[in-house]
C-alpha atoms as a PDB file:
ATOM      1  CA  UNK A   1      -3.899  -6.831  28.383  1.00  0.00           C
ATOM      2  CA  UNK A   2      -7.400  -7.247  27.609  1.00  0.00           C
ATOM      3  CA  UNK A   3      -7.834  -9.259  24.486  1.00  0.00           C
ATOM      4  CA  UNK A   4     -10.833  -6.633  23.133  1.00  0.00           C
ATOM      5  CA  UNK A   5      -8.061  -4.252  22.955  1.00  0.00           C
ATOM      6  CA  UNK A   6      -6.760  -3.037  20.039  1.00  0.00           C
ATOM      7  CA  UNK A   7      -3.795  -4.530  19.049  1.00  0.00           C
ATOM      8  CA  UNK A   8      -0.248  -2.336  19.080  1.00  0.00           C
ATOM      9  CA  UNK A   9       1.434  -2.084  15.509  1.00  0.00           C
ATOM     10  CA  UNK A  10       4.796  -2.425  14.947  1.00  0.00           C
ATOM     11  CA  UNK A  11       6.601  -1.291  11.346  1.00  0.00           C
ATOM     12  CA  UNK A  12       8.669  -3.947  10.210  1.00  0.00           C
ATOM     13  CA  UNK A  13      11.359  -2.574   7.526  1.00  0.00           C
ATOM     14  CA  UNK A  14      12.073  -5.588   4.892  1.00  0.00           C
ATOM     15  CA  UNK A  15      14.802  -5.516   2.137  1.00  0.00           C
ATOM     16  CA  UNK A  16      16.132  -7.888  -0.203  1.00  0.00           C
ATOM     17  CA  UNK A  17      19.433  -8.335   0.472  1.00  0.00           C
ATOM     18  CA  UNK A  18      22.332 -10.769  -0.655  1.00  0.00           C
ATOM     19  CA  UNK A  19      20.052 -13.401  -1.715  1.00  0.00           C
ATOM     20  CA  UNK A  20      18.113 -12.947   1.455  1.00  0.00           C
ATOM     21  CA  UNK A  21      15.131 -11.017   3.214  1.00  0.00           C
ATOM     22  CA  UNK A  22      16.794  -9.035   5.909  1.00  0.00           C
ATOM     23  CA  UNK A  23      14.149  -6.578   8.362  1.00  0.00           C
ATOM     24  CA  UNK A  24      14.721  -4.129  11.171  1.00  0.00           C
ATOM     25  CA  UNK A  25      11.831  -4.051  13.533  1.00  0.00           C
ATOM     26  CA  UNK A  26      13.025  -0.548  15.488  1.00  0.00           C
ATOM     27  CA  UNK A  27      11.472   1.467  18.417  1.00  0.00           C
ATOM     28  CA  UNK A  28      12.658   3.894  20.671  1.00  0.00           C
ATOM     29  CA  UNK A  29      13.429   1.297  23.611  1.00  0.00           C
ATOM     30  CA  UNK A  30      14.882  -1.294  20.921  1.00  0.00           C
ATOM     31  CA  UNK A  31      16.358  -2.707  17.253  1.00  0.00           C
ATOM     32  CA  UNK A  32      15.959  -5.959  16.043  1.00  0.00           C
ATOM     33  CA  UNK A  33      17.397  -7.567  13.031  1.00  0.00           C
ATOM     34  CA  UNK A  34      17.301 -10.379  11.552  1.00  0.00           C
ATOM     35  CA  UNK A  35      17.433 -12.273   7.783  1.00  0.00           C
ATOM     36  CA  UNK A  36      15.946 -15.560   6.369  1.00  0.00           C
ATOM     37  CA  UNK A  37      14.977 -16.621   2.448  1.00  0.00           C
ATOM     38  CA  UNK A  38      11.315 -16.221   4.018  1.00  0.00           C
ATOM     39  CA  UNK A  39       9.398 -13.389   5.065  1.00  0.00           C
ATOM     40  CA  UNK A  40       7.329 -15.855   7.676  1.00  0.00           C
ATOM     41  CA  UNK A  41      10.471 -17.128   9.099  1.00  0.00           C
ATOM     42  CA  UNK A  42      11.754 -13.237   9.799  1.00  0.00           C
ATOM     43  CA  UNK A  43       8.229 -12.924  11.754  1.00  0.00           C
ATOM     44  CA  UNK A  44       8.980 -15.471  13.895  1.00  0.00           C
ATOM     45  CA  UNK A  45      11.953 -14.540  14.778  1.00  0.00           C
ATOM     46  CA  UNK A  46      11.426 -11.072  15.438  1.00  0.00           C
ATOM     47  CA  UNK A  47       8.337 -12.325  17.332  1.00  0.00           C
ATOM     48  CA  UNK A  48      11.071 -13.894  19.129  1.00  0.00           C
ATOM     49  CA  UNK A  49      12.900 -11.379  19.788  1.00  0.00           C
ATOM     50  CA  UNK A  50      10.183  -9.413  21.173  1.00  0.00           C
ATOM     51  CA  UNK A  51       9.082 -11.958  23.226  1.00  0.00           C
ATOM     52  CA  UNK A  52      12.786 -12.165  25.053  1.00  0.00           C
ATOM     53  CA  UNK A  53      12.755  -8.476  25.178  1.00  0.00           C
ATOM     54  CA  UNK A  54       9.503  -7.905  26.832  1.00  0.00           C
ATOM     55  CA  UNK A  55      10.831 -10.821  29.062  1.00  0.00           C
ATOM     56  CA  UNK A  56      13.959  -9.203  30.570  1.00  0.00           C
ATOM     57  CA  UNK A  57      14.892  -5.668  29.368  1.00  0.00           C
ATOM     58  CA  UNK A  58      11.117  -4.158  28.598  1.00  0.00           C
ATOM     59  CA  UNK A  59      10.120  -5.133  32.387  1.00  0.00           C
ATOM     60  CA  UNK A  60      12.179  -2.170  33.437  1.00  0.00           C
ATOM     61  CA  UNK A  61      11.041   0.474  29.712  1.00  0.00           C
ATOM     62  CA  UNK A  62       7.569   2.258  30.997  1.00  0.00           C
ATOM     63  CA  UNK A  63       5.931   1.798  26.789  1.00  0.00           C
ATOM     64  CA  UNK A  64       6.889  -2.086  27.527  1.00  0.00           C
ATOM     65  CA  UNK A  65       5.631  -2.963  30.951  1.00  0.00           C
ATOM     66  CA  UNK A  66       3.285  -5.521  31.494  1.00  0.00           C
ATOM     67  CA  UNK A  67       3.076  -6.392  27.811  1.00  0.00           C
ATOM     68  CA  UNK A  68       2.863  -9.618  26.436  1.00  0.00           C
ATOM     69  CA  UNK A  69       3.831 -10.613  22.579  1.00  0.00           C
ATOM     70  CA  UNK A  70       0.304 -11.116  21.461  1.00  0.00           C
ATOM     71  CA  UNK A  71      -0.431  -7.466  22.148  1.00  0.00           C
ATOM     72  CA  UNK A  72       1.615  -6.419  19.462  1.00  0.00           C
ATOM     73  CA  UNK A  73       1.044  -6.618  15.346  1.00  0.00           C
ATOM     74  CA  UNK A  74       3.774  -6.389  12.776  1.00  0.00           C
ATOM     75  CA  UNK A  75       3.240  -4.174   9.882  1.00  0.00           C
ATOM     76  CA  UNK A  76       5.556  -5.197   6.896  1.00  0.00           C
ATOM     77  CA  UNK A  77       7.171  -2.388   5.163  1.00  0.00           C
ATOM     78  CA  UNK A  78       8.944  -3.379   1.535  1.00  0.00           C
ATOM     79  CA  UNK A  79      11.371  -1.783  -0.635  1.00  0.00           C
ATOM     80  CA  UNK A  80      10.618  -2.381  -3.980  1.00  0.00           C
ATOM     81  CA  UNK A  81      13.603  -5.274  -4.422  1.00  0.00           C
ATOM     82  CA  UNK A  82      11.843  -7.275  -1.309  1.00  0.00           C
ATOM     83  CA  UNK A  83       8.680  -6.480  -2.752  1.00  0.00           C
ATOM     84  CA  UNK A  84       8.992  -7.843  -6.243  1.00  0.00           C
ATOM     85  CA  UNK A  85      11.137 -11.049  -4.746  1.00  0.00           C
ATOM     86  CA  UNK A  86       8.478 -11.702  -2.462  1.00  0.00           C
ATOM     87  CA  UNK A  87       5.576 -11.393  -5.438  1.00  0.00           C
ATOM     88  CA  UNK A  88       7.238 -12.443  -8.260  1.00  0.00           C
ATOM     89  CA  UNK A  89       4.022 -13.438  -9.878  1.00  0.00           C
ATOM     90  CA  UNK A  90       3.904  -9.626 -10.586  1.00  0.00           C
ATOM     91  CA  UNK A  91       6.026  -8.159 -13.550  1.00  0.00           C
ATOM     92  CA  UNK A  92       7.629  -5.164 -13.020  1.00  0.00           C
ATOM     93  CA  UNK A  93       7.220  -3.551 -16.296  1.00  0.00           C
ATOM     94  CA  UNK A  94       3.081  -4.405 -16.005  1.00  0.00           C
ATOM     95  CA  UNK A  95       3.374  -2.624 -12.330  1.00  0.00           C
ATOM     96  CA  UNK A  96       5.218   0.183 -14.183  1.00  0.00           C
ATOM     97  CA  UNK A  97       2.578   0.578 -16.978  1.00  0.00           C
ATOM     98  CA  UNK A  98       0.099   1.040 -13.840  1.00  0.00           C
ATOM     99  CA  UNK A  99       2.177   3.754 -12.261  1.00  0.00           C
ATOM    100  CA  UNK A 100       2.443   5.540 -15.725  1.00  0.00           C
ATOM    101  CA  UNK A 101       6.253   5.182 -15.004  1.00  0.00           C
ATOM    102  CA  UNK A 102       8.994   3.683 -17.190  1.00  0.00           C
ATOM    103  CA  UNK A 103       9.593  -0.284 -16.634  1.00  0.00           C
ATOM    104  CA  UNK A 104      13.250   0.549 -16.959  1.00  0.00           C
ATOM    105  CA  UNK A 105      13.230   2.956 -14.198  1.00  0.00           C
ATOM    106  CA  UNK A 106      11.160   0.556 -12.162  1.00  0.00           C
ATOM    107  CA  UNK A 107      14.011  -1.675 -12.575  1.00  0.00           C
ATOM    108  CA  UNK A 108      16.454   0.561 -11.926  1.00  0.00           C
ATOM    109  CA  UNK A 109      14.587   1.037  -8.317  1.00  0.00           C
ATOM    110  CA  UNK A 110      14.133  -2.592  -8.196  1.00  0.00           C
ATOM    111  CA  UNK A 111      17.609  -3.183  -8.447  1.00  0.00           C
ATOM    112  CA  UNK A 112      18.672  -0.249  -6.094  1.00  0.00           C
ATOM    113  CA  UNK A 113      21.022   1.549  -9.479  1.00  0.00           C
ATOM    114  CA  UNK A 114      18.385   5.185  -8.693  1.00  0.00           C
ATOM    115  CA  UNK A 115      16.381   5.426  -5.626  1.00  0.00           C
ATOM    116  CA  UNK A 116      12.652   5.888  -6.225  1.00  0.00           C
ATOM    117  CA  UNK A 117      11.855   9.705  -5.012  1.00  0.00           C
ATOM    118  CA  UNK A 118       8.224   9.600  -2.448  1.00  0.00           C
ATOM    119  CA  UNK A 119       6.001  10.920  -5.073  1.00  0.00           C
ATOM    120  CA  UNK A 120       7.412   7.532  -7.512  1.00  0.00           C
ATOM    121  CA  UNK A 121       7.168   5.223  -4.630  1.00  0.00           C
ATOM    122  CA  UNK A 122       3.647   6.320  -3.816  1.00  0.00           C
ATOM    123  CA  UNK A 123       2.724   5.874  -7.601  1.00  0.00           C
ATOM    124  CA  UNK A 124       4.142   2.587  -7.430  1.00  0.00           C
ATOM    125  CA  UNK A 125       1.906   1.412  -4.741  1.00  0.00           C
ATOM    126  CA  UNK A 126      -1.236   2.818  -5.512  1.00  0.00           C
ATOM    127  CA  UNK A 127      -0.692   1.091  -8.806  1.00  0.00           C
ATOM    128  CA  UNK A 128      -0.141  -2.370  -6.382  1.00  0.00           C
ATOM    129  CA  UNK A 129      -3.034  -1.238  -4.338  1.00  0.00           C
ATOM    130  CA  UNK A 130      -5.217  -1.057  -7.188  1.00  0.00           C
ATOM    131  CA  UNK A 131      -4.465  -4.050  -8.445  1.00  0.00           C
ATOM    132  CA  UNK A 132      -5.092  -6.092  -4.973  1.00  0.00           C
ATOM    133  CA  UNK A 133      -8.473  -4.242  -5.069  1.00  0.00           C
ATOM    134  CA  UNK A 134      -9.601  -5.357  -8.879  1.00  0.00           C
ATOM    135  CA  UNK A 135      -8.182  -9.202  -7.731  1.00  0.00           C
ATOM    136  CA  UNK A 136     -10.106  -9.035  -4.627  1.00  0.00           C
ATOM    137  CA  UNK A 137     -13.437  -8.140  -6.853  1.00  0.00           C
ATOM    138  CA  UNK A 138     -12.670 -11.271  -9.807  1.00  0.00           C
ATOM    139  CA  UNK A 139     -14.702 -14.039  -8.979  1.00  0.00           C
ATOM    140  CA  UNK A 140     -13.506 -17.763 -10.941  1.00  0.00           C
ATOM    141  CA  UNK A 141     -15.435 -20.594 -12.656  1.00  0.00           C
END
């Protein structure tokens, strides 16, 4: 593949589970999994993964032919319990206050007691989004 070419995104699916990250990296052709207690770690091994697949079984799946690992991107998907393990510089009830949403409920997501409807989980991370954006503009002495 020509390296000017864009670049092939793949959605990686990360959880928190049993003290543990634990991601799915699905397509039609394949599904990965894999844990670790780091979210780099889980790349590489699904980068792994991919590599062996495009290796053997993806020479013979049309999407997969004549790809090579460094064609592809990952795109890391969190639930909120992955999320807040993986950043827990952030507090949930100051993320809540952002989304105009109670911190108890947030925890209640967090923890996985209530799932977080699409409408709350979009509030959530345009509240996260917004944040990243003000932190990008803060310049230090």
């Amino acid at each position: 593949m020509n390296s000017v070419a864009q670049k092939i995104c793949l959605p990686v699916r990360i959880e928190w589970g049993h003290k543990e990250f634990v991601a799915q990296l699905k397509s039609d052709s394949f599904l990965f999994t894999t844990q670790s207690d780091s979210v780099p770690t889980i790349l590489v091994k699904l980068k792994n993964l991919l590599a062996d697949y495009l290796a053997h079984e993806g020479k013979q799946a049309s999407p997969w032919q004549d790809r090579q690992v460094d064609d592809f991107e990952f795109q890391c998907e969190y639930n909120l319990a992955a999320f807040f393990e993986l950043y827990q510089e952030l507090k949930i009830s100051a993320i809540a206050a952002r989304a105009g949403i109670n911190p108890n409920l947030l925890q209640q997501y967090v923890s996985g007691n209530k799932r977080a409807s699409q409408a709350q989980a979009n509030k959530i991370q345009t509240a996260i989004h917004d944040l990243a954006s003000e932190l990008q503009q803060i310049s230090v002495f």
